[in-house]
N, C-alpha and C. Protein backbone atom coordinates (compact mmCIF):
# COMPACT_ATOMS: atom_id res chain seq x y z
N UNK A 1 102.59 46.01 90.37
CA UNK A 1 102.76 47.40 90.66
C UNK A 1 102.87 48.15 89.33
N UNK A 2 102.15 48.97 89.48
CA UNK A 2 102.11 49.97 88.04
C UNK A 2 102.85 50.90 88.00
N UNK A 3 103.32 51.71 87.24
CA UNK A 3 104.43 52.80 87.23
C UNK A 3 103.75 53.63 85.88
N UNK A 4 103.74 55.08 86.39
CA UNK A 4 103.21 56.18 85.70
C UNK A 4 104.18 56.71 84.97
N UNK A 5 103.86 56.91 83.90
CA UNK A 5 105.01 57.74 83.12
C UNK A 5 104.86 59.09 82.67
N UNK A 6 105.78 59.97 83.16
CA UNK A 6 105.45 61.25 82.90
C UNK A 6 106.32 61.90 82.15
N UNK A 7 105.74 62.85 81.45
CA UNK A 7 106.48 63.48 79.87
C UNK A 7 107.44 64.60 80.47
N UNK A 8 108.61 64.73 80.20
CA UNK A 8 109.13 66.25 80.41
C UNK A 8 108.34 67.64 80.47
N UNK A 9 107.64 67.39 79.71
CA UNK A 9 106.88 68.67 79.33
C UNK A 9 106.04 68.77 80.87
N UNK A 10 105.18 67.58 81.04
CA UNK A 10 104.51 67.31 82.08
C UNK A 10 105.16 67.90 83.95
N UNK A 11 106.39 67.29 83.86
CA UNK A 11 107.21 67.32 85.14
C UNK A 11 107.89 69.29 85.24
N UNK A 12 108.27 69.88 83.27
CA UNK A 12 108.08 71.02 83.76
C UNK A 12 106.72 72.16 84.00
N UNK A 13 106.08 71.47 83.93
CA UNK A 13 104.53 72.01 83.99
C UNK A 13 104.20 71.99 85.36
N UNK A 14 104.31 71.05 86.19
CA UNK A 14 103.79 70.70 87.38
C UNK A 14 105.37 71.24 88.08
N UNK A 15 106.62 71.33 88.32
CA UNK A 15 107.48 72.38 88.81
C UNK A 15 106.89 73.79 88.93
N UNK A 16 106.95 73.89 87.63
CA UNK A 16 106.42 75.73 87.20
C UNK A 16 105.18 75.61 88.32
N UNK A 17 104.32 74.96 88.09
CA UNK A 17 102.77 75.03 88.98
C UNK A 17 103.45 75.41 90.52
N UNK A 18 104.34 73.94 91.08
CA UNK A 18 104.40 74.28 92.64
C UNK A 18 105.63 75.45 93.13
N UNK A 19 106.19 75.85 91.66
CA UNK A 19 107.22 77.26 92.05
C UNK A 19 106.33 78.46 92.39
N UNK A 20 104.93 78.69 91.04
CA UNK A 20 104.08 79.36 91.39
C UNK A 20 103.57 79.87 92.41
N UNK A 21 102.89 78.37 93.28
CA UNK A 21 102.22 78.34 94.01
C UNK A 21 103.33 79.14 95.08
N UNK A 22 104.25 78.56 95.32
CA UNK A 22 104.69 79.28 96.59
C UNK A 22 105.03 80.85 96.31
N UNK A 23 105.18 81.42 95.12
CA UNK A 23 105.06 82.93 94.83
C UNK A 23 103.92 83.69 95.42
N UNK A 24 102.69 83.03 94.85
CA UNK A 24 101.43 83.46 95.13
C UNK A 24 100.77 83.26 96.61
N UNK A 25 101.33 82.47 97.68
CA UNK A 25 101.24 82.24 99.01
C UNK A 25 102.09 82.74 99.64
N UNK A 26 102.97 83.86 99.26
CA UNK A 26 103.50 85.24 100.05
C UNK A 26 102.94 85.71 100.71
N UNK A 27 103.31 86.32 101.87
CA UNK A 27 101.87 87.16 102.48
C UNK A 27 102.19 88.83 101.22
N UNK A 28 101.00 89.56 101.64
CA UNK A 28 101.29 90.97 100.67
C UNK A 28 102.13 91.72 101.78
N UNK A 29 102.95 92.39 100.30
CA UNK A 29 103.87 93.69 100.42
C UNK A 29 103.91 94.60 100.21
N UNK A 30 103.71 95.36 100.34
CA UNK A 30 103.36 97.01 100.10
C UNK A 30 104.52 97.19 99.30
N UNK A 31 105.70 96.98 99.74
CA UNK A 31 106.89 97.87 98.46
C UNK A 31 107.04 96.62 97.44
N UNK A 32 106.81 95.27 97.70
CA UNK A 32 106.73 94.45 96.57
C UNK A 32 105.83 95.38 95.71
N UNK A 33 104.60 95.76 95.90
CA UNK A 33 103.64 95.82 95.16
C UNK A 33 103.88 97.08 94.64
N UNK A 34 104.49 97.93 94.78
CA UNK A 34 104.73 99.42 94.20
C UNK A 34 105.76 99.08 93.39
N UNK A 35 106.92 98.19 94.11
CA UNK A 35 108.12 97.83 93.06
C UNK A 35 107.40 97.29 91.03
N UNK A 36 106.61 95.88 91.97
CA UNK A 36 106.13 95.36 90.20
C UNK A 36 105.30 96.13 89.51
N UNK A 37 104.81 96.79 90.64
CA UNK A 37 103.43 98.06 89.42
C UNK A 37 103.98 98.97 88.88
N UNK A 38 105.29 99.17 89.05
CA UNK A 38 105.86 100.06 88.75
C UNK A 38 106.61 99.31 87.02
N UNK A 39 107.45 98.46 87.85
CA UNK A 39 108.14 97.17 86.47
C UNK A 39 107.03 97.71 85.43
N UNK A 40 105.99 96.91 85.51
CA UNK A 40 104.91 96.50 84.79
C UNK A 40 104.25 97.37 84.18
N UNK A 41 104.35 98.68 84.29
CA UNK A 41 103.69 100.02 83.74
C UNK A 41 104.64 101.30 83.18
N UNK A 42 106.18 101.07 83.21
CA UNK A 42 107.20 101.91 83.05
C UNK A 42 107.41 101.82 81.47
N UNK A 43 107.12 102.74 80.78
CA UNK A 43 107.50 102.92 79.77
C UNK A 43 108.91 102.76 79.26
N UNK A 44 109.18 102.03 78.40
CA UNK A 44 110.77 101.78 78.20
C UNK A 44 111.65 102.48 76.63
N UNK A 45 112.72 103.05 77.07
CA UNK A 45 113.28 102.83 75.13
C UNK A 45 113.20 101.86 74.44
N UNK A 46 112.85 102.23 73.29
CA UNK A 46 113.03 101.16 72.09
C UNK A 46 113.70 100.54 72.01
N UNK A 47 114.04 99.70 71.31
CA UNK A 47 115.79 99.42 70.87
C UNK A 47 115.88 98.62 69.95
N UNK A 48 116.56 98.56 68.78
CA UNK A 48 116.84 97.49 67.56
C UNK A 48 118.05 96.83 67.64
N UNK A 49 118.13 95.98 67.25
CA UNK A 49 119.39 95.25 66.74
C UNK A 49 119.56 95.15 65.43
N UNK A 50 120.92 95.00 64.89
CA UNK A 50 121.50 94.56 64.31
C UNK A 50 122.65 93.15 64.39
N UNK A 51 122.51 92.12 62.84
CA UNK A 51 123.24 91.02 63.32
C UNK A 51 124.37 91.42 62.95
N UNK A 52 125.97 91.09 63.44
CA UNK A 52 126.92 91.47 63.03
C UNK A 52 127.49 90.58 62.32
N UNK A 53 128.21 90.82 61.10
CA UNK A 53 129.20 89.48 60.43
C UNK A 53 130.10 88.54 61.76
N UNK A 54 130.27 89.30 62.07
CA UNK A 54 131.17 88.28 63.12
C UNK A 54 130.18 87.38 64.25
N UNK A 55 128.97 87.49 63.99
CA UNK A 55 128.02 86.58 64.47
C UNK A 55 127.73 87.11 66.11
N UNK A 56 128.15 88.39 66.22
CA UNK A 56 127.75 89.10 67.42
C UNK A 56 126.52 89.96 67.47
N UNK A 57 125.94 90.81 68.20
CA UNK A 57 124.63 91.45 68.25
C UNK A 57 124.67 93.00 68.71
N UNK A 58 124.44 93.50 68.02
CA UNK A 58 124.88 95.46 68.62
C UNK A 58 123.25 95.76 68.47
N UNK A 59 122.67 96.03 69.45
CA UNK A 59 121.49 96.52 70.46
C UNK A 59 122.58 98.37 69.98
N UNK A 60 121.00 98.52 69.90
CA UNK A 60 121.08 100.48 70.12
C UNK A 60 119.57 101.27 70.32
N UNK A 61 119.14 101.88 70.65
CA UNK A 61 117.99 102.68 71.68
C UNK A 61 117.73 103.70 70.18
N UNK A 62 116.35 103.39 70.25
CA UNK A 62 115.66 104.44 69.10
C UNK A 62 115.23 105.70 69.84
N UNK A 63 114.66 106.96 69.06
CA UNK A 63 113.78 107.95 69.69
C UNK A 63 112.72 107.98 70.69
N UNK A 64 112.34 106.67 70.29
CA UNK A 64 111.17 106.66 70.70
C UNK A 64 110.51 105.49 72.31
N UNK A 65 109.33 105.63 72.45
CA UNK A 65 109.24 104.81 73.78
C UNK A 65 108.35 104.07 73.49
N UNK A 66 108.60 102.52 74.28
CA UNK A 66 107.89 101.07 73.60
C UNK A 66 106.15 101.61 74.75
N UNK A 67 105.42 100.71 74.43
CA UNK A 67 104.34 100.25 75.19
C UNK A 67 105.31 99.38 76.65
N UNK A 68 104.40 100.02 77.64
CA UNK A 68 104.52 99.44 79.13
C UNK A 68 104.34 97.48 78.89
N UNK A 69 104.57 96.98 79.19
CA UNK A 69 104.73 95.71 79.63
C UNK A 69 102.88 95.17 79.34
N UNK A 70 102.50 95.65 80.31
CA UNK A 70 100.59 95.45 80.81
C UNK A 70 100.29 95.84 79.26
N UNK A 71 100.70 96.82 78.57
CA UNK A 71 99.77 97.08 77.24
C UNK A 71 99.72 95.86 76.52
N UNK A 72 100.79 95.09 76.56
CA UNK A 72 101.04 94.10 75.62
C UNK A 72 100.09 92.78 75.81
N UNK A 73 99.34 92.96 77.13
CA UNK A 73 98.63 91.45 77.75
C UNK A 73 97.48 92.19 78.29
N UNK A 74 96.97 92.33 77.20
CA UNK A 74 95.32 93.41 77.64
C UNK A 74 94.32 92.15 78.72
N UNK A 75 94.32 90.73 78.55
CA UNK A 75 93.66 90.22 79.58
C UNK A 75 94.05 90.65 81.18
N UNK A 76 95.54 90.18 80.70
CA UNK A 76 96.20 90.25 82.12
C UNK A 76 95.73 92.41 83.22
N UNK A 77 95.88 92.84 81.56
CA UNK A 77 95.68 94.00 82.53
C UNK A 77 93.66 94.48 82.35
N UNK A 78 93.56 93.97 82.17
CA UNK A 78 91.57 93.96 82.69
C UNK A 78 91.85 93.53 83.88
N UNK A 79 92.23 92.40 84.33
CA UNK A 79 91.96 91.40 85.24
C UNK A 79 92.75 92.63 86.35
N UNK A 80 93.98 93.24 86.20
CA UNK A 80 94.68 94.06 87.30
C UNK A 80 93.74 95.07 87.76
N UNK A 81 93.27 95.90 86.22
CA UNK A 81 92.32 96.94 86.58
C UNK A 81 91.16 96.36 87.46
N UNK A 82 90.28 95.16 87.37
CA UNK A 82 89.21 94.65 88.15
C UNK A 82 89.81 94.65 89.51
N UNK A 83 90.76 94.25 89.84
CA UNK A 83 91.10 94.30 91.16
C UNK A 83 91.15 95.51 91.85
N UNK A 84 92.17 96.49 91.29
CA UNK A 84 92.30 97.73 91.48
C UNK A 84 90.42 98.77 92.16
N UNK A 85 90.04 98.31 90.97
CA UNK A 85 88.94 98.85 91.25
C UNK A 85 88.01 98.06 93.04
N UNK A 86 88.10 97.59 93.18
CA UNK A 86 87.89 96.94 94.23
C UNK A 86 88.60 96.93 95.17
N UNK A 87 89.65 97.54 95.22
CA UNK A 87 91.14 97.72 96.20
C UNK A 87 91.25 96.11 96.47
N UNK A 88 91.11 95.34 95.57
CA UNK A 88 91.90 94.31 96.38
C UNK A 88 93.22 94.33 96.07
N UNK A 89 94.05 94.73 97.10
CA UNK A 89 95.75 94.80 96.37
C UNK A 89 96.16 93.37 96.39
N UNK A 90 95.73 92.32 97.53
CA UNK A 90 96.80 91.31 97.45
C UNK A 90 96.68 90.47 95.96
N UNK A 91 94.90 90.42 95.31
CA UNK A 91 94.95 89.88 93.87
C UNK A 91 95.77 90.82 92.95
N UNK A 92 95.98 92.03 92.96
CA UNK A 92 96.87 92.60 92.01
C UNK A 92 97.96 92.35 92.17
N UNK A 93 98.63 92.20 93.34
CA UNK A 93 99.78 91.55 93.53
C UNK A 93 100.44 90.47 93.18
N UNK A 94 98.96 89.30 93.48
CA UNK A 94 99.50 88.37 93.00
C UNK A 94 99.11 87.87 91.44
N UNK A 95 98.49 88.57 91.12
CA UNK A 95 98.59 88.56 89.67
C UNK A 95 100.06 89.46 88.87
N UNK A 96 100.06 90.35 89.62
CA UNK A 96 101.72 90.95 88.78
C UNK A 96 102.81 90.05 88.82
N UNK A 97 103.07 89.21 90.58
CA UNK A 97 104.09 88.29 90.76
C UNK A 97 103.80 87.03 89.53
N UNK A 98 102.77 87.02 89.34
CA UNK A 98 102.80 85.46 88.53
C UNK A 98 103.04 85.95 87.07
N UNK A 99 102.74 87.20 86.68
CA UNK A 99 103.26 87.46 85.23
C UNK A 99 104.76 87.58 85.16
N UNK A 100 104.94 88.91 86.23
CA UNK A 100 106.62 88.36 86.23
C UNK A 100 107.28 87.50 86.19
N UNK A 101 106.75 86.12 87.32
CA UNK A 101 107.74 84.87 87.09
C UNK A 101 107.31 84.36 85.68
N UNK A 102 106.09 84.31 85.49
CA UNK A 102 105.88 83.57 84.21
C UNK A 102 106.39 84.24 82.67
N UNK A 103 106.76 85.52 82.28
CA UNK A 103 107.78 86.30 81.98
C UNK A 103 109.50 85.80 81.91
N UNK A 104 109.86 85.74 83.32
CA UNK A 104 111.13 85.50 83.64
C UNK A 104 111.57 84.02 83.50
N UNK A 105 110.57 83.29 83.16
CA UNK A 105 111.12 81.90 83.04
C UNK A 105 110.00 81.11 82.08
N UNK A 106 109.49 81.67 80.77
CA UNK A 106 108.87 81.49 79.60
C UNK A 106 109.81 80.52 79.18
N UNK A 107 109.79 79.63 78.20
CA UNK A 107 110.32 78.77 77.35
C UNK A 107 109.53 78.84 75.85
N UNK A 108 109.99 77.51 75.13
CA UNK A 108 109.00 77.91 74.15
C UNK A 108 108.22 77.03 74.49
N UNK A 109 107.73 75.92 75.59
CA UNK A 109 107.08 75.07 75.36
C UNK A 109 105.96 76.10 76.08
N UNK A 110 105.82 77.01 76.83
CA UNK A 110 104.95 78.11 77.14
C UNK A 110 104.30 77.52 78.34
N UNK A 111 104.57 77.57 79.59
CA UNK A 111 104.73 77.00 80.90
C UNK A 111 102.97 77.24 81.03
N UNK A 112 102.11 77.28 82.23
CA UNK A 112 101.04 77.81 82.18
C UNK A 112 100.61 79.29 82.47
N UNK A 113 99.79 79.74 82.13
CA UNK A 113 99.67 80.83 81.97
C UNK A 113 99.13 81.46 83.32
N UNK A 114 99.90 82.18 84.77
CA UNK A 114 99.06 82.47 85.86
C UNK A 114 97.73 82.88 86.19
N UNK A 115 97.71 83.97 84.99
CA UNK A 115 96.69 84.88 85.53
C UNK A 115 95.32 84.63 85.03
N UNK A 116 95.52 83.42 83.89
CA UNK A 116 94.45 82.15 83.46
C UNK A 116 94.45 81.06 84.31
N UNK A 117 94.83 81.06 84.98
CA UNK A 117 95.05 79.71 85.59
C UNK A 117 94.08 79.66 86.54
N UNK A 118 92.82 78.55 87.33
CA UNK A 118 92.48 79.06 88.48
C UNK A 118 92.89 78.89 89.82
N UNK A 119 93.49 77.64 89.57
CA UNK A 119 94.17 77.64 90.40
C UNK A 119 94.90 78.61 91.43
N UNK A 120 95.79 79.24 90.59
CA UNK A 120 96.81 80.21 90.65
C UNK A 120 96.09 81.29 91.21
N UNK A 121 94.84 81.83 90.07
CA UNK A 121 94.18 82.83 90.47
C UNK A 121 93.55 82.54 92.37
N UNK A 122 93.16 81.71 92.17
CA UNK A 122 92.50 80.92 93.67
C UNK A 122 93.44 81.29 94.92
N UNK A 123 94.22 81.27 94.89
CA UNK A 123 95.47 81.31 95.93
C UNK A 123 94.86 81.88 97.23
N UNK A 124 94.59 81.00 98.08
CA UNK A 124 94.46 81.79 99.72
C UNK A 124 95.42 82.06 100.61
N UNK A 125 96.08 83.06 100.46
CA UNK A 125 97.00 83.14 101.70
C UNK A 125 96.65 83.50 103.12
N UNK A 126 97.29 82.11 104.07
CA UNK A 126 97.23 82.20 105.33
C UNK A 126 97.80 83.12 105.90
N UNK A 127 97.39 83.83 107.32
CA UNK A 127 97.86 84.83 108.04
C UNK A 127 97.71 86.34 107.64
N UNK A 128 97.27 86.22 106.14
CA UNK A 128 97.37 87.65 105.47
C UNK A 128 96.50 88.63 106.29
């Protein structure tokens, strides 16, 4: 009997994959989808830090306003605009949900990337 050995990296790769997957096999939401387009395009304050001697962190808000989220991942937002243009909402949808999670739970080993992925991109949801 043979026994496979699989790398950490591997086991969080293939988690991340089947957490994905069940994100992207949601049926669509109309206020999901206004909620993240909204996340994802809201202009935010700046803000800098400073390190403190006492090894603490004081955050403070500049004049000015950062780039929206989407500016920063010009693939990711071609790929939103292509949809858009086509009204397909549930691919914009599920392309925003998979940046968000993939966003919200980045590491440095850099999990896979959704909205490259084809998998991910592939997603058929039943009943929709």
């Amino acid at each position: 009997m043979s026994t496979t050995i699989v790398s950490p990296q591997q086991t969080m790769c293939s988690d991340f994959r089947v957490q994905i997957l069940e994100i992207l096999r949601k049926p669509y939401d109309k206020e999901e989808h206004e909620r993240l387009t909204q996340e994802i395009t809201k202009q935010k304050c700046q803000h800098k830090h400073r390190d403190l001697p006492s090894g603490g962190i004081k955050f403070y808000p500049l004049d000015k306003m950062g780039k929206p989220l989407l500016d920063h991942h010009l693939v990711l937002k071609r790929k939103t605009e292509e949809a858009v243009a086509v009204n397909d909402d549930l691919k914009q949808l599920n392309l925003l949900r998979g940046f968000l999670f993939w966003l919200h739970n980045l590491t440095n080993d850099e999990p896979l990337v959704p909205w490259n992925d084809k998998e991910c991109v592939d997603v058929q949801l039943k009943g929709s």
